[in-house]
C-alpha atoms as a PDB file:
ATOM      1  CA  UNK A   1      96.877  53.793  87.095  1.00  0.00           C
ATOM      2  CA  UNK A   2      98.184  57.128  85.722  1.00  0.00           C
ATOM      3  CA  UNK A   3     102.259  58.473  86.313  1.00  0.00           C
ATOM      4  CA  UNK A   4     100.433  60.659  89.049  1.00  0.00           C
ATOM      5  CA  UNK A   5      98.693  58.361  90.892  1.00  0.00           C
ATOM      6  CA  UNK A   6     101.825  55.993  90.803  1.00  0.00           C
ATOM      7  CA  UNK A   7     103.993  58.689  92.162  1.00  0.00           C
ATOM      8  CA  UNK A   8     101.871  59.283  95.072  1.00  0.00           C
ATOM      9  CA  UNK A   9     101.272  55.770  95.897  1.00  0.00           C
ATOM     10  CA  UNK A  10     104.886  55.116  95.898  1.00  0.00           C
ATOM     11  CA  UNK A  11     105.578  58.271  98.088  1.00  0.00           C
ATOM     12  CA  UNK A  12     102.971  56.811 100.336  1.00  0.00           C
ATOM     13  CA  UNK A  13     104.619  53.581 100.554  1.00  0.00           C
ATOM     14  CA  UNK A  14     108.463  55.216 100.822  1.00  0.00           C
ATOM     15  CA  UNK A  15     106.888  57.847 104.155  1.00  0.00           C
ATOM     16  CA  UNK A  16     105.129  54.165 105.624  1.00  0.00           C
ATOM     17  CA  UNK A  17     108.348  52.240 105.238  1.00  0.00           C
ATOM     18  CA  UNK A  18     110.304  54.966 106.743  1.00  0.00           C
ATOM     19  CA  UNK A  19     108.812  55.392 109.443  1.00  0.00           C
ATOM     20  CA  UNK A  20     109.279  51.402 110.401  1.00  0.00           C
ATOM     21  CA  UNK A  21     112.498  51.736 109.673  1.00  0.00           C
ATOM     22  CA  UNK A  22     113.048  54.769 112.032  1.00  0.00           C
ATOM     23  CA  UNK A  23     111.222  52.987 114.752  1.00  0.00           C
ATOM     24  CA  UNK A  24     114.042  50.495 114.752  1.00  0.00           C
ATOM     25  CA  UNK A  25     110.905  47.723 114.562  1.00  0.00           C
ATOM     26  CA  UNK A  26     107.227  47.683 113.885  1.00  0.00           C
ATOM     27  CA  UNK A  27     105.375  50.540 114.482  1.00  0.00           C
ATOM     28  CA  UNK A  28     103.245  50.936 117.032  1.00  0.00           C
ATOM     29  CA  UNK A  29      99.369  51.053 117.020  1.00  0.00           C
ATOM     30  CA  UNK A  30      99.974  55.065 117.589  1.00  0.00           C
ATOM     31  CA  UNK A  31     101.991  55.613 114.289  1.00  0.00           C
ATOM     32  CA  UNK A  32     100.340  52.832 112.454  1.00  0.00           C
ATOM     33  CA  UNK A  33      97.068  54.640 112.927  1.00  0.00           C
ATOM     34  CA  UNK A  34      99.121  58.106 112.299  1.00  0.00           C
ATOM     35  CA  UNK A  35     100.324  57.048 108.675  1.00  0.00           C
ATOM     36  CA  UNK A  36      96.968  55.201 107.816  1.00  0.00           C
ATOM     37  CA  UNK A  37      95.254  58.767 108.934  1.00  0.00           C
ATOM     38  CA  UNK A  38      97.677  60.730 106.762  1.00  0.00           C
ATOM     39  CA  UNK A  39      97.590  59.147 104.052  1.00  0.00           C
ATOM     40  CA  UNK A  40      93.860  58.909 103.696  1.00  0.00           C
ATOM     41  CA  UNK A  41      93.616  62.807 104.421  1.00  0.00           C
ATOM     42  CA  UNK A  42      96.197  63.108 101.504  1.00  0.00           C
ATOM     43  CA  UNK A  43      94.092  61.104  99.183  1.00  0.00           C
ATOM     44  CA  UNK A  44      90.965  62.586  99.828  1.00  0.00           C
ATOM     45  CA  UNK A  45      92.808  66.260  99.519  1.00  0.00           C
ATOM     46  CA  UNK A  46      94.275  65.290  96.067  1.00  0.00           C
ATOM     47  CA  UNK A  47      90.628  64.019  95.022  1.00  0.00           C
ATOM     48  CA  UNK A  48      89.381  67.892  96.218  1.00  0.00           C
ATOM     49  CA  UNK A  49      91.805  69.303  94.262  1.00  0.00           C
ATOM     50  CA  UNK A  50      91.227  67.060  91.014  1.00  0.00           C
ATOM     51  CA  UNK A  51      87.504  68.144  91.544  1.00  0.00           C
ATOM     52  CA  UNK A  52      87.960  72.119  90.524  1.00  0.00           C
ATOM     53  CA  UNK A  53      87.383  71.615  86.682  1.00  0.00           C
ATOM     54  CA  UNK A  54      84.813  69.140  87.121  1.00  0.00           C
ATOM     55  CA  UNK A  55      82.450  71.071  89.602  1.00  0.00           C
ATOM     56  CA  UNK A  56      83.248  74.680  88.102  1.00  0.00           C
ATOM     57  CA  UNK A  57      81.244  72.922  84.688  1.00  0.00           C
ATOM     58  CA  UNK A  58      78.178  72.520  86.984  1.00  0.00           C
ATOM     59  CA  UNK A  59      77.741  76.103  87.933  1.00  0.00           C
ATOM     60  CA  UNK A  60      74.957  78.233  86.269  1.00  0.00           C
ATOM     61  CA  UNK A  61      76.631  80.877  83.268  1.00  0.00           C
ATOM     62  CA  UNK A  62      79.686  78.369  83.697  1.00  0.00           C
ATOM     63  CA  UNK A  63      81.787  79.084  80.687  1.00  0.00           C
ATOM     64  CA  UNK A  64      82.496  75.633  78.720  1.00  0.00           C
ATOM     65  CA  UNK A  65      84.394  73.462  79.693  1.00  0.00           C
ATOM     66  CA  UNK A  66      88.185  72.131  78.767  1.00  0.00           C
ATOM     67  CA  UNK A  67      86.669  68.577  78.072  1.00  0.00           C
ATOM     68  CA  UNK A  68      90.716  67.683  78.397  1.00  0.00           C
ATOM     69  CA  UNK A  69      91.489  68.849  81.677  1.00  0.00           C
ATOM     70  CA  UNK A  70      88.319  67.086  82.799  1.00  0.00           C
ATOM     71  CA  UNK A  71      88.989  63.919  81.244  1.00  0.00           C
ATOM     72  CA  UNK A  72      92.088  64.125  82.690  1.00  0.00           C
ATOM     73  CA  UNK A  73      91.106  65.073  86.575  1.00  0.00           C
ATOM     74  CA  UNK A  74      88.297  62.469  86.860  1.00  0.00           C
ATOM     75  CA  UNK A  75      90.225  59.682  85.297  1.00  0.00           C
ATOM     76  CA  UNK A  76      92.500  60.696  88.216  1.00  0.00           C
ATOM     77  CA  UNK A  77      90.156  60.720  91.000  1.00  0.00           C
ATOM     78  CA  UNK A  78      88.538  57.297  89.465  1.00  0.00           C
ATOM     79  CA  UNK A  79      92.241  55.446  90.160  1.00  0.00           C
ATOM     80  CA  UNK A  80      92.418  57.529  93.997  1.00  0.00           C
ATOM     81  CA  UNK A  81      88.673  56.552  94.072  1.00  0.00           C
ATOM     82  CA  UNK A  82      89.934  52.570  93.660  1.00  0.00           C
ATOM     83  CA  UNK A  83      91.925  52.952  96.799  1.00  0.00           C
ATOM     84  CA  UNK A  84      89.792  54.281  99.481  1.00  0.00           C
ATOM     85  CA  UNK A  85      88.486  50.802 100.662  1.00  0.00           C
ATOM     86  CA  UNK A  86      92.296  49.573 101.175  1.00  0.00           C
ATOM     87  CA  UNK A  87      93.144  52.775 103.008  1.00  0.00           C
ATOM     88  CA  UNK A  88      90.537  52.042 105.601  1.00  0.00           C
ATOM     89  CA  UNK A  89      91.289  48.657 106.333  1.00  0.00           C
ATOM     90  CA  UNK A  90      93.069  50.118 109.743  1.00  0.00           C
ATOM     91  CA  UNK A  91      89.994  50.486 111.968  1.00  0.00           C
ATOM     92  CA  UNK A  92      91.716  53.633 113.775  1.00  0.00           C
ATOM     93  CA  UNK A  93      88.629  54.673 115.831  1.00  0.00           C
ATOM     94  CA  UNK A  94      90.801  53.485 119.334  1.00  0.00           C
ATOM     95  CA  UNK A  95      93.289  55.460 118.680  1.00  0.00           C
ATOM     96  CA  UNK A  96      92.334  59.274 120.172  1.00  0.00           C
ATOM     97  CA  UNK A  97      95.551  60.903 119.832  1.00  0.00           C
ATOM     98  CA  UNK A  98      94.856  61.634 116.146  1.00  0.00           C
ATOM     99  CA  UNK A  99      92.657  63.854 114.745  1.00  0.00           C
ATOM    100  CA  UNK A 100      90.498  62.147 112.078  1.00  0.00           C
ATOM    101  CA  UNK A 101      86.989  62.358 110.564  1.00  0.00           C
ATOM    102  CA  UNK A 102      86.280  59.186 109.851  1.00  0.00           C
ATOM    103  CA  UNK A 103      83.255  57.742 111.399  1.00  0.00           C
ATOM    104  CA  UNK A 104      83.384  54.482 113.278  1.00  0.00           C
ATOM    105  CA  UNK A 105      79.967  53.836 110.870  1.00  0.00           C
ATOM    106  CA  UNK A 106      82.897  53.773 108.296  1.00  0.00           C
ATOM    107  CA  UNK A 107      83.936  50.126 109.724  1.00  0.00           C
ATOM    108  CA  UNK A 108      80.908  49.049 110.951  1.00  0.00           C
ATOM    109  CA  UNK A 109      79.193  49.170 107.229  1.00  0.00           C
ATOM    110  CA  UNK A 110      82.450  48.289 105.916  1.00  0.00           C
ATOM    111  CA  UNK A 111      80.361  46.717 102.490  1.00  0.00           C
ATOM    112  CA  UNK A 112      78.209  49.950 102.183  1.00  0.00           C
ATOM    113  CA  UNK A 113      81.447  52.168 102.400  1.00  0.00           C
ATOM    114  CA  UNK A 114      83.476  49.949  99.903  1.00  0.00           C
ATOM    115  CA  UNK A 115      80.196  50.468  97.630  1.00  0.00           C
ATOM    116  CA  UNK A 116      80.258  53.685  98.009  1.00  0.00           C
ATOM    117  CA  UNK A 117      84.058  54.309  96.840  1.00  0.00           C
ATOM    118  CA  UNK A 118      83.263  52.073  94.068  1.00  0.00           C
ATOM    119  CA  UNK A 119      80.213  54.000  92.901  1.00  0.00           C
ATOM    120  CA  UNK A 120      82.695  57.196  93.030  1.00  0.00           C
ATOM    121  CA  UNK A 121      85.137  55.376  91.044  1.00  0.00           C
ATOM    122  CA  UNK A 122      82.696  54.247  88.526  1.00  0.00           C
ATOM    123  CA  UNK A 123      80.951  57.877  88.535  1.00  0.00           C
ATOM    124  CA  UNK A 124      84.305  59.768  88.255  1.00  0.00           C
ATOM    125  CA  UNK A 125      85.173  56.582  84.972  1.00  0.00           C
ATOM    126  CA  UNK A 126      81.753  58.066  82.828  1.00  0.00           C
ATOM    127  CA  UNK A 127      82.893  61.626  83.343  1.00  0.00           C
ATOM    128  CA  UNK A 128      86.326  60.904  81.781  1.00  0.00           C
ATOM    129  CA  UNK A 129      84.784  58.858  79.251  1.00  0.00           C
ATOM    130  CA  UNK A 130      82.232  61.461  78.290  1.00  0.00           C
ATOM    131  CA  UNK A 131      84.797  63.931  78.796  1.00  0.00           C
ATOM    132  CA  UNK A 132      86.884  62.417  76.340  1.00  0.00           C
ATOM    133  CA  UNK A 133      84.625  61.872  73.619  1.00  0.00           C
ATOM    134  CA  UNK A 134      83.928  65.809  73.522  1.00  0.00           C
ATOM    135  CA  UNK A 135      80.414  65.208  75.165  1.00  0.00           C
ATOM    136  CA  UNK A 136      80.126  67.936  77.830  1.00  0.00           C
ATOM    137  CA  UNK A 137      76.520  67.122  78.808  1.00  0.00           C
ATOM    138  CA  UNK A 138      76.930  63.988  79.116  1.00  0.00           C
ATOM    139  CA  UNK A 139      79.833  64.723  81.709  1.00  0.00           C
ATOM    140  CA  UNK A 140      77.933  67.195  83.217  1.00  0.00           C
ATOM    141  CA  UNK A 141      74.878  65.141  83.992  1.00  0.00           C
END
């Protein structure tokens, strides 16, 4: 896991235990399902922002590519990519209160969703790899 990564994680961790703190107690389902929502929003942000570089090189008449920066933004999304399945272990479909996205199909396939943020963990891995050795096709593709 890169300096990044850690950093956010433990900022995650700092906001959660916080909040319990605050509450004088454990949270309740309301602002359990609150910090689980945020902090899946904030992950999946952080992977939309690592994915400029990456998707710019797939454009038609895209200049070439800084193989470094690329390398450098997938490995990133690869470790955020790791962490999806753990930051939907809070089924927070009961909770209406909070705006979320997140399907209920999310929980109900729980296998085929953890397969799915392991395939984008394994897909973002090649790019840095390729990335890495200088092979810009090979990331591209």
């Amino acid at each position: 896991m890169n300096r990044l990564t850690r950093i956010g994680v433990a900022a995650a961790i700092a906001t959660v235990s916080a909040l319990a703190l605050s509450q004088g107690g454990p949270p309740n389902p309301e602002a359990q399902a609150k910090t689980a929502i945020e902090a899946r929003q904030a992950v999946f942000k952080l992977i939309n922002n690592q994915m400029g570089p990456i998707g710019a090189m797939s454009r038609p008449n895209a200049p070439a590519p800084d193989l470094a920066v690329v390398a450098r933004n997938a490995a990133r999304i690869q470790s955020m990519a790791e962490m999806i399945p753990d930051l939907f272990t809070a089924n927070t479909t009961a909770i209406t209160t909070i705006k979320t996205r997140a399907l209920p199909a999310i929980w109900a396939g729980a296998p085929d969703f953890k397969a799915k943020a392991e395939a984008l963990a394994k897909a973002a891995g090649a790019v840095a790899d390729a990335a890495k050795k200088g092979d810009a096709a090979a990331a591209k593709a």
